[in-house]
N, C-alpha and C. Protein backbone atom coordinates (compact mmCIF):
# COMPACT_ATOMS: atom_id res chain seq x y z
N UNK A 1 -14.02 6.54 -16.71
CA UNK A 1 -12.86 6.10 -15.97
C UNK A 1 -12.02 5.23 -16.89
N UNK A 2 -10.28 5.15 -17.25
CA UNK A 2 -9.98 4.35 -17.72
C UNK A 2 -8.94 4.00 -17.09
N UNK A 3 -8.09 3.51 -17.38
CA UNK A 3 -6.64 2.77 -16.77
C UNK A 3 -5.86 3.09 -18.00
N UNK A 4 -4.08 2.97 -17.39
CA UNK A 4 -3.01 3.20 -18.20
C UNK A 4 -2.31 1.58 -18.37
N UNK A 5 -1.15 2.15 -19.55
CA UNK A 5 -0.49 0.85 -19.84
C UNK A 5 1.07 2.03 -19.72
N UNK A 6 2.00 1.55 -19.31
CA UNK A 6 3.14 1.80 -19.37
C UNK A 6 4.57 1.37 -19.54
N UNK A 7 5.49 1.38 -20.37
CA UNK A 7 6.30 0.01 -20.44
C UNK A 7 7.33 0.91 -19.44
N UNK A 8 7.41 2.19 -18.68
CA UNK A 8 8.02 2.16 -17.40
C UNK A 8 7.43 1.57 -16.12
N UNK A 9 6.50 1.29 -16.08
CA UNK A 9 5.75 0.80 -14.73
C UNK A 9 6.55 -0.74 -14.13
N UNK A 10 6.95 -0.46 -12.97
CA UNK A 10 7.74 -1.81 -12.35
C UNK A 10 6.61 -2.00 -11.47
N UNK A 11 5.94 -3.28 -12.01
CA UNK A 11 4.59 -3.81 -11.04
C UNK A 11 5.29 -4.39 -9.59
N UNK A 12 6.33 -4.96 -9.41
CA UNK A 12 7.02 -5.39 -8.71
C UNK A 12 7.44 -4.35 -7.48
N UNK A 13 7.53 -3.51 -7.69
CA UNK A 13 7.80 -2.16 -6.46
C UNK A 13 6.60 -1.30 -6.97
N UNK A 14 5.68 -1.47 -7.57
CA UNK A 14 5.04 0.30 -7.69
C UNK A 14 5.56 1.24 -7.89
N UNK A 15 6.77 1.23 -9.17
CA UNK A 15 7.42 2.49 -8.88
C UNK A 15 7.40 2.33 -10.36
N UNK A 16 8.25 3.92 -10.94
CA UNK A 16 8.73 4.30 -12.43
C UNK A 16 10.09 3.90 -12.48
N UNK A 17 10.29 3.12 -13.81
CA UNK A 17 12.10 2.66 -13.80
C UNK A 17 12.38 3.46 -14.38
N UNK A 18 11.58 4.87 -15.03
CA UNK A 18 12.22 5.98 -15.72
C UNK A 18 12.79 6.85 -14.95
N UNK A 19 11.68 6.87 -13.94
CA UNK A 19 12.27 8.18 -12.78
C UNK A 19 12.50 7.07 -11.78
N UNK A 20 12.64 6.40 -11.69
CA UNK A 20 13.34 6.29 -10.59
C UNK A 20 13.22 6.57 -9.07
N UNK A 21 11.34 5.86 -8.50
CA UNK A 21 10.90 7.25 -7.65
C UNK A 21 9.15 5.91 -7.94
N UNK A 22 8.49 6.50 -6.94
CA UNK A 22 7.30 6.39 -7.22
C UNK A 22 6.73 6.94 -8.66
N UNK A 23 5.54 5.74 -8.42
CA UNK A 23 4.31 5.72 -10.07
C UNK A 23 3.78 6.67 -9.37
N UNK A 24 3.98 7.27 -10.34
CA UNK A 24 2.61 8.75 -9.93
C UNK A 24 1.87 9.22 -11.74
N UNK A 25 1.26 8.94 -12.12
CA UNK A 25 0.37 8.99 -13.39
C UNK A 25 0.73 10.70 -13.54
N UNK A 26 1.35 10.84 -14.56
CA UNK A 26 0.86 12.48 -14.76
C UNK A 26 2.24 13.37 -14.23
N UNK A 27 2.94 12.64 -13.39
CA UNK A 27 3.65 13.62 -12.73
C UNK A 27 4.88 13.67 -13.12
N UNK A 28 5.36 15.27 -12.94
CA UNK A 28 6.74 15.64 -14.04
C UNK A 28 7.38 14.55 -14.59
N UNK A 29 8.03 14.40 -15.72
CA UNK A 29 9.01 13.29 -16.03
C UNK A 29 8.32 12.02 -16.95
N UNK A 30 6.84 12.06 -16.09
CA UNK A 30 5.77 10.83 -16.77
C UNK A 30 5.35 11.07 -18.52
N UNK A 31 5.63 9.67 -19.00
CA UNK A 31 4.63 9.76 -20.40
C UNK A 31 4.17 10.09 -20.58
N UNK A 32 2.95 10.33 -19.09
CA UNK A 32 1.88 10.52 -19.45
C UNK A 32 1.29 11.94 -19.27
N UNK A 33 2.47 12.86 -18.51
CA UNK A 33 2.17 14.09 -18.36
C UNK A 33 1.57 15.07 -19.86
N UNK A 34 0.58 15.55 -19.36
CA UNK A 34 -0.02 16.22 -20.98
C UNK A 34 -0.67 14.95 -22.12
N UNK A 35 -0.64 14.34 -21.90
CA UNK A 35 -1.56 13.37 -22.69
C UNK A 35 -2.82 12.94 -21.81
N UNK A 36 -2.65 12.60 -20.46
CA UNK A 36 -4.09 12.67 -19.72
C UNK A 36 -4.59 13.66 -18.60
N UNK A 37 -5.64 13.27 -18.26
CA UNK A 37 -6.85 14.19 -17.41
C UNK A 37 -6.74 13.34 -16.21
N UNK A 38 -6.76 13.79 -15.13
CA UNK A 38 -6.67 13.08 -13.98
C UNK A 38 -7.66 14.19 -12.96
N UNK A 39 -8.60 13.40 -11.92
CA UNK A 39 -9.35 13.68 -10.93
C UNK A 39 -8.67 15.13 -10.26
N UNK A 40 -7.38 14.26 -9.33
CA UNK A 40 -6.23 15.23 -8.85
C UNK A 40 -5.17 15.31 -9.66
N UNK A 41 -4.63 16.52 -9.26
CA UNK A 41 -3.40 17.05 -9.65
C UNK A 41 -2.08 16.07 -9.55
N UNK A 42 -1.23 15.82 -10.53
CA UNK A 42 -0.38 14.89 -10.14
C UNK A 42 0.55 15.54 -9.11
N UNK A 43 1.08 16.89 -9.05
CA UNK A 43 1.64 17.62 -7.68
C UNK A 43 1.14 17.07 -6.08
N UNK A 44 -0.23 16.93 -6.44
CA UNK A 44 -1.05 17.11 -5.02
C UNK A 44 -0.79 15.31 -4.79
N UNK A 45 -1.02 14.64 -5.63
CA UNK A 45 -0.60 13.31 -5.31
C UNK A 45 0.45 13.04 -4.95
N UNK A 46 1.80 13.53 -5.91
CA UNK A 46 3.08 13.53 -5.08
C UNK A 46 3.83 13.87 -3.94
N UNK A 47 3.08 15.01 -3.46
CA UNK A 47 2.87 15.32 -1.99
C UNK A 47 2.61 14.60 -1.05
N UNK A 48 1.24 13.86 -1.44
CA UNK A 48 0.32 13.26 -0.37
C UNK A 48 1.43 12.05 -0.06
N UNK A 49 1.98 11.59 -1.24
CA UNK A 49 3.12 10.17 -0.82
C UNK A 49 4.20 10.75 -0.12
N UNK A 50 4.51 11.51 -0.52
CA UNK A 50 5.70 12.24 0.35
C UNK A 50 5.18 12.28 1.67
N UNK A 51 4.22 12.76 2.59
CA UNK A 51 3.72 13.19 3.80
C UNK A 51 3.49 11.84 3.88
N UNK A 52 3.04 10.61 3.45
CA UNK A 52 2.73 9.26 3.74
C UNK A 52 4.16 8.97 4.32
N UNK A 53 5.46 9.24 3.39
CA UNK A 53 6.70 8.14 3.75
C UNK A 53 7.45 9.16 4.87
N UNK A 54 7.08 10.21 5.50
CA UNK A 54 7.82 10.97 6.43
C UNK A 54 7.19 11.04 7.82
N UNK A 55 5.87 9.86 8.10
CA UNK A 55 4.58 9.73 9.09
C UNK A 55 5.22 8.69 9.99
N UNK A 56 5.28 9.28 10.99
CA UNK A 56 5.93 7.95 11.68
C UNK A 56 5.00 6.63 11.63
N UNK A 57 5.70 5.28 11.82
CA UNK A 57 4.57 4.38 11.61
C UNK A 57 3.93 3.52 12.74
N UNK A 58 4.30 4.31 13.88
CA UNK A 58 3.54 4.17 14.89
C UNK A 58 4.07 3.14 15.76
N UNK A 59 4.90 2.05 14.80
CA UNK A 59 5.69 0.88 15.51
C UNK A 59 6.26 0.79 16.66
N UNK A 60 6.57 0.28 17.70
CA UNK A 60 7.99 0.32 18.38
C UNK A 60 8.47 -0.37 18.49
């Protein structure tokens, strides 16, 4: 198991200041696409956030 370093990573929102968009390790656009190995697919992760931010949040 290791961890990344990124000088796009905005710790402050969790997001990429490259893309402009959620940190997603691996996924199109990323540094890091093709340089690492990841568990899941970075597609299948970007999905899963997508279906997270379109879930209603139950509030009223």
């Amino acid at each position: 198991m290791g961890s990344f370093a990124c000088p796009h990573y905005d710790t402050a929102k969790d997001g990429c200041l490259r893309l402009k968009t959620d940190c997603v390790p691996g996924r199109r656009g990323c540094v890091l696409r093709g340089k690492s190995v990841f568990a899941f697919s970075a597609e299948e992760r970007v999905r899963e956030r997508e279906k997270e931010k379109t879930k209603p949040s139950g509030r009223r």
